[in-house]
C-alpha atoms as a PDB file:
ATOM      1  CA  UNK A   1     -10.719  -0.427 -16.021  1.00  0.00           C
ATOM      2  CA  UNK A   2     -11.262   3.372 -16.152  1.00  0.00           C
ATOM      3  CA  UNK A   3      -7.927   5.814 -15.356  1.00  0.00           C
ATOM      4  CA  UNK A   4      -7.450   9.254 -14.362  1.00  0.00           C
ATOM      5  CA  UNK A   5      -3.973  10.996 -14.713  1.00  0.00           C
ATOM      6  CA  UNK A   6      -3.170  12.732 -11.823  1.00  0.00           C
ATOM      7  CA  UNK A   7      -2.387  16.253 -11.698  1.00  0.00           C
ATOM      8  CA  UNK A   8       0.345  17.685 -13.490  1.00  0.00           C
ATOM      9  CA  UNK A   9       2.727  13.949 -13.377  1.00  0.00           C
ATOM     10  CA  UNK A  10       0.305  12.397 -15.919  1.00  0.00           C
ATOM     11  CA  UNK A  11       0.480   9.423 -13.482  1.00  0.00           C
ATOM     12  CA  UNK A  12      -2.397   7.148 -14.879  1.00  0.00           C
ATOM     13  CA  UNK A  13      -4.344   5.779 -11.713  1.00  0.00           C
ATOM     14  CA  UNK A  14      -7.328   3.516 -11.585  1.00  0.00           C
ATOM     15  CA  UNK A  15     -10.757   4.968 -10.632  1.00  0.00           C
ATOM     16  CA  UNK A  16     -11.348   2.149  -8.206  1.00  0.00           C
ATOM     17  CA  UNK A  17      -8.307   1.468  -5.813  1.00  0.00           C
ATOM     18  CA  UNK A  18      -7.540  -1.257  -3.815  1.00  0.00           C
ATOM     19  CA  UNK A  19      -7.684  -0.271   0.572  1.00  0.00           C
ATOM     20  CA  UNK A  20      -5.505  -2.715   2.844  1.00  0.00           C
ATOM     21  CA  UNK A  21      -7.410  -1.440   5.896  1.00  0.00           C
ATOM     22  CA  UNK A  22      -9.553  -4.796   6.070  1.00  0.00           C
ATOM     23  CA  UNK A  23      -7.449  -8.068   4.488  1.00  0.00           C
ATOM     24  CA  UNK A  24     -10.149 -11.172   4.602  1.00  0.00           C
ATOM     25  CA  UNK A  25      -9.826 -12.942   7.710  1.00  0.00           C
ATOM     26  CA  UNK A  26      -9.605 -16.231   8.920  1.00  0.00           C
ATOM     27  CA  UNK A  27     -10.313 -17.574  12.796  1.00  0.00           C
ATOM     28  CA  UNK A  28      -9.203 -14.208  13.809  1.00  0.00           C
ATOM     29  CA  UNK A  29      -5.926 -13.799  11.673  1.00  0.00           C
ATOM     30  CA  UNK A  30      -5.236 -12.538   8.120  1.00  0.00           C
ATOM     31  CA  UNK A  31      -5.892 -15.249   5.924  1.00  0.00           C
ATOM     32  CA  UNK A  32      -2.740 -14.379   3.834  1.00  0.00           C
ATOM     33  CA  UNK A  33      -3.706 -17.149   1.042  1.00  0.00           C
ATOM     34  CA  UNK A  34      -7.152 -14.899   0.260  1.00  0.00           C
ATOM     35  CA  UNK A  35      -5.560 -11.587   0.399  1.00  0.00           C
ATOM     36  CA  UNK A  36      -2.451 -12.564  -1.749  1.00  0.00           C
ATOM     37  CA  UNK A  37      -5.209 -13.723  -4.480  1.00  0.00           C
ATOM     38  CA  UNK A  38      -7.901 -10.475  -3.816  1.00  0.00           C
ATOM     39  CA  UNK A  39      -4.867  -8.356  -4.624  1.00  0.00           C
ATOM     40  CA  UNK A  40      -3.560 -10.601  -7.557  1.00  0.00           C
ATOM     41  CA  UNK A  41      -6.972 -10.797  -8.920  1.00  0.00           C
ATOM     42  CA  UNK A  42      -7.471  -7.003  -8.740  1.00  0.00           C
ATOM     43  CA  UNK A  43      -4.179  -6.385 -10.613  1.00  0.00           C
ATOM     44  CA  UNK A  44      -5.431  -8.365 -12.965  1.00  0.00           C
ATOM     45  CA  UNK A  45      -8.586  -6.535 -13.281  1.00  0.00           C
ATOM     46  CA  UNK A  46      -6.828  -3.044 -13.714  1.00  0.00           C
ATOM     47  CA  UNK A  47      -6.194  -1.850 -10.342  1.00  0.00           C
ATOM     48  CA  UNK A  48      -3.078   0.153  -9.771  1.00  0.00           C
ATOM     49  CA  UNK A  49      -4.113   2.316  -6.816  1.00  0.00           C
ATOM     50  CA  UNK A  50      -3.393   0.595  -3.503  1.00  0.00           C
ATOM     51  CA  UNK A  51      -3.849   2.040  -0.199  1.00  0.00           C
ATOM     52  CA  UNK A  52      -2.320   1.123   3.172  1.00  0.00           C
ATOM     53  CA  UNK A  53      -1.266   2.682   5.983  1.00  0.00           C
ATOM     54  CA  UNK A  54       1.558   2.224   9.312  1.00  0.00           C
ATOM     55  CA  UNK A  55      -1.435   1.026  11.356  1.00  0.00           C
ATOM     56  CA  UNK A  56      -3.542  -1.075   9.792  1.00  0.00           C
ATOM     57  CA  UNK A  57      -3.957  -4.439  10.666  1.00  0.00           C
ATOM     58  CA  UNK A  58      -1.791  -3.746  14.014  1.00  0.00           C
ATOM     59  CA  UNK A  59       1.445  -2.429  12.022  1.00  0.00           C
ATOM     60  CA  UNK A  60       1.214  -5.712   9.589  1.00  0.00           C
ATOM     61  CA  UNK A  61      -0.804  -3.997   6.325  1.00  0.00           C
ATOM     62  CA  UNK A  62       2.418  -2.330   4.794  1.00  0.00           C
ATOM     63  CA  UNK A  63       4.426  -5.950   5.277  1.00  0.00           C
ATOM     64  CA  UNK A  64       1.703  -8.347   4.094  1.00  0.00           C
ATOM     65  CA  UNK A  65       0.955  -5.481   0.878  1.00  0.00           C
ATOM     66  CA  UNK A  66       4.757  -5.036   0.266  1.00  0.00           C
ATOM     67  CA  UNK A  67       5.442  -9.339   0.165  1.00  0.00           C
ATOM     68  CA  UNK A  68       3.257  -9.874  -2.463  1.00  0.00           C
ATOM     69  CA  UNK A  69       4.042  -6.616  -4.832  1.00  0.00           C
ATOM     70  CA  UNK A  70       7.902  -8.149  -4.291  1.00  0.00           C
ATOM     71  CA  UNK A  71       6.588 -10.931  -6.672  1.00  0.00           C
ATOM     72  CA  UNK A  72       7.279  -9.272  -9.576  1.00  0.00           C
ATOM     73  CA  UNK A  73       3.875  -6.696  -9.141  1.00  0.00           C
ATOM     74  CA  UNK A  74       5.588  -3.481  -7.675  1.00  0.00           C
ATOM     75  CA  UNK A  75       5.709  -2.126 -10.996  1.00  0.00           C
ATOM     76  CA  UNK A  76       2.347  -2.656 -11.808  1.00  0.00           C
ATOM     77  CA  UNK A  77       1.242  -0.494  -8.768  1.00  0.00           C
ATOM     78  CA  UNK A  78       1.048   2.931  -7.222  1.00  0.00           C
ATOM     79  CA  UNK A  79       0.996   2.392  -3.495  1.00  0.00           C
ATOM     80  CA  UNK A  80      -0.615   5.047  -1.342  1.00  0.00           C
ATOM     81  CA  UNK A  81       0.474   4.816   2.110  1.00  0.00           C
ATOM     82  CA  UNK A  82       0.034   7.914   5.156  1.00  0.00           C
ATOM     83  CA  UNK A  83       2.652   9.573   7.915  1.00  0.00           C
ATOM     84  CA  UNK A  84       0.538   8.687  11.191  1.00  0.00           C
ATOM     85  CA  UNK A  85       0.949  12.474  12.874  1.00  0.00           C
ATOM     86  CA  UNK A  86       0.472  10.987  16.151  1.00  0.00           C
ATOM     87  CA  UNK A  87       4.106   9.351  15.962  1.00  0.00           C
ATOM     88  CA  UNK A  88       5.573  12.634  14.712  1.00  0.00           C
ATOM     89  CA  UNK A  89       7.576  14.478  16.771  1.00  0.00           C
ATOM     90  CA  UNK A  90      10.617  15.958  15.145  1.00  0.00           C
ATOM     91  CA  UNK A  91      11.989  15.562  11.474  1.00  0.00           C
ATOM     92  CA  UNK A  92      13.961  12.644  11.915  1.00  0.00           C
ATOM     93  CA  UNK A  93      10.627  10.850  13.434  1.00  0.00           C
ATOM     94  CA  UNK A  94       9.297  11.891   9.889  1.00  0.00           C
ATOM     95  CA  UNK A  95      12.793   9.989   8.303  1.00  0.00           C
ATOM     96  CA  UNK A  96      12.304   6.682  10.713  1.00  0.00           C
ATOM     97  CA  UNK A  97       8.484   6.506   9.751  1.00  0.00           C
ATOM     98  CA  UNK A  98       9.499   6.699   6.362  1.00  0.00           C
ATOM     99  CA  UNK A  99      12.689   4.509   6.196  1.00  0.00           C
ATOM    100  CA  UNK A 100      10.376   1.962   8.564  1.00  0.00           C
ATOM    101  CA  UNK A 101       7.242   2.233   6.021  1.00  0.00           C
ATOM    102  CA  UNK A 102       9.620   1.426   2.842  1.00  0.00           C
ATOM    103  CA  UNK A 103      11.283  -1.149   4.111  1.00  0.00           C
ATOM    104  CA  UNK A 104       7.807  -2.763   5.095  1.00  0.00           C
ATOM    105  CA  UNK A 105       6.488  -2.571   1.495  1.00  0.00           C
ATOM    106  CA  UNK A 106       9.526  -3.906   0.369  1.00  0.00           C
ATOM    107  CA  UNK A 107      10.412  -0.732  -2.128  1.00  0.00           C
ATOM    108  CA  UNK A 108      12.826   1.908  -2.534  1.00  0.00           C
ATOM    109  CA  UNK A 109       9.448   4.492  -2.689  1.00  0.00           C
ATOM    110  CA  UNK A 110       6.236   5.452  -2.506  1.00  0.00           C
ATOM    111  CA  UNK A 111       4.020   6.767  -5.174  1.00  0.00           C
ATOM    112  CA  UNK A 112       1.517   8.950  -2.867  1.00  0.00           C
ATOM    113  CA  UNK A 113       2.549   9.910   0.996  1.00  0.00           C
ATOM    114  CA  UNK A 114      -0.261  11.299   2.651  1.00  0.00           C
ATOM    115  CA  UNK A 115       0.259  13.655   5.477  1.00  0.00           C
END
């Protein structure tokens, strides 16, 4: 795998990243088996990069991401996620989002917060 460093952090990142926007599916529903071993098997591989967000897969994205990192992975990783400015209407909506979004992935941060 191929890295960039990032600015002026020297965070090394992985050209290709992983997006949570569209988990394999099953009859309709996340078929959590697959995604646990696409994301497993792109660890593996050399991905570090992955990117979620509050509202994909109906709110579930961050949760089903942040269960399987919890296995011993969240090191591995830099997780991307995004503030949705729709929800945003006063600083403390800015604190709940976040507080709500870490708790989701299961971590005490996040490594890039887009706005």
């Amino acid at each position: 795998m191929k890295y960039r460093k990032m600015g002026k952090t020297g965070d090394e990142v992985s050209v290709l990243g992983f997006g949570c926007m569209r988990f394999p599916q099953k009859s309709g529903r996340i078929d959590l088996a697959r995604t646990e071993r696409q994301i497993l098997m792109a660890i593996e591989r050399g991905v570090n990069y992955f990117d979620t967000a509050l509202i994909y897969h109906g709110g579930r994205s961050e949760s089903i991401l942040g269960d399987i990192l919890a296995k011993g992975y969240r090191d591995k990783v830099r997780i991307a996620t995004k503030l949705p400015p729709f929800a945003v209407h006063s600083t403390k909506d800015m604190d709940n989002i976040l507080n709500t979004q870490l708790r989701k992935l299961r971590t005490d941060h996040v490594d890039y917060y887009l706005l």
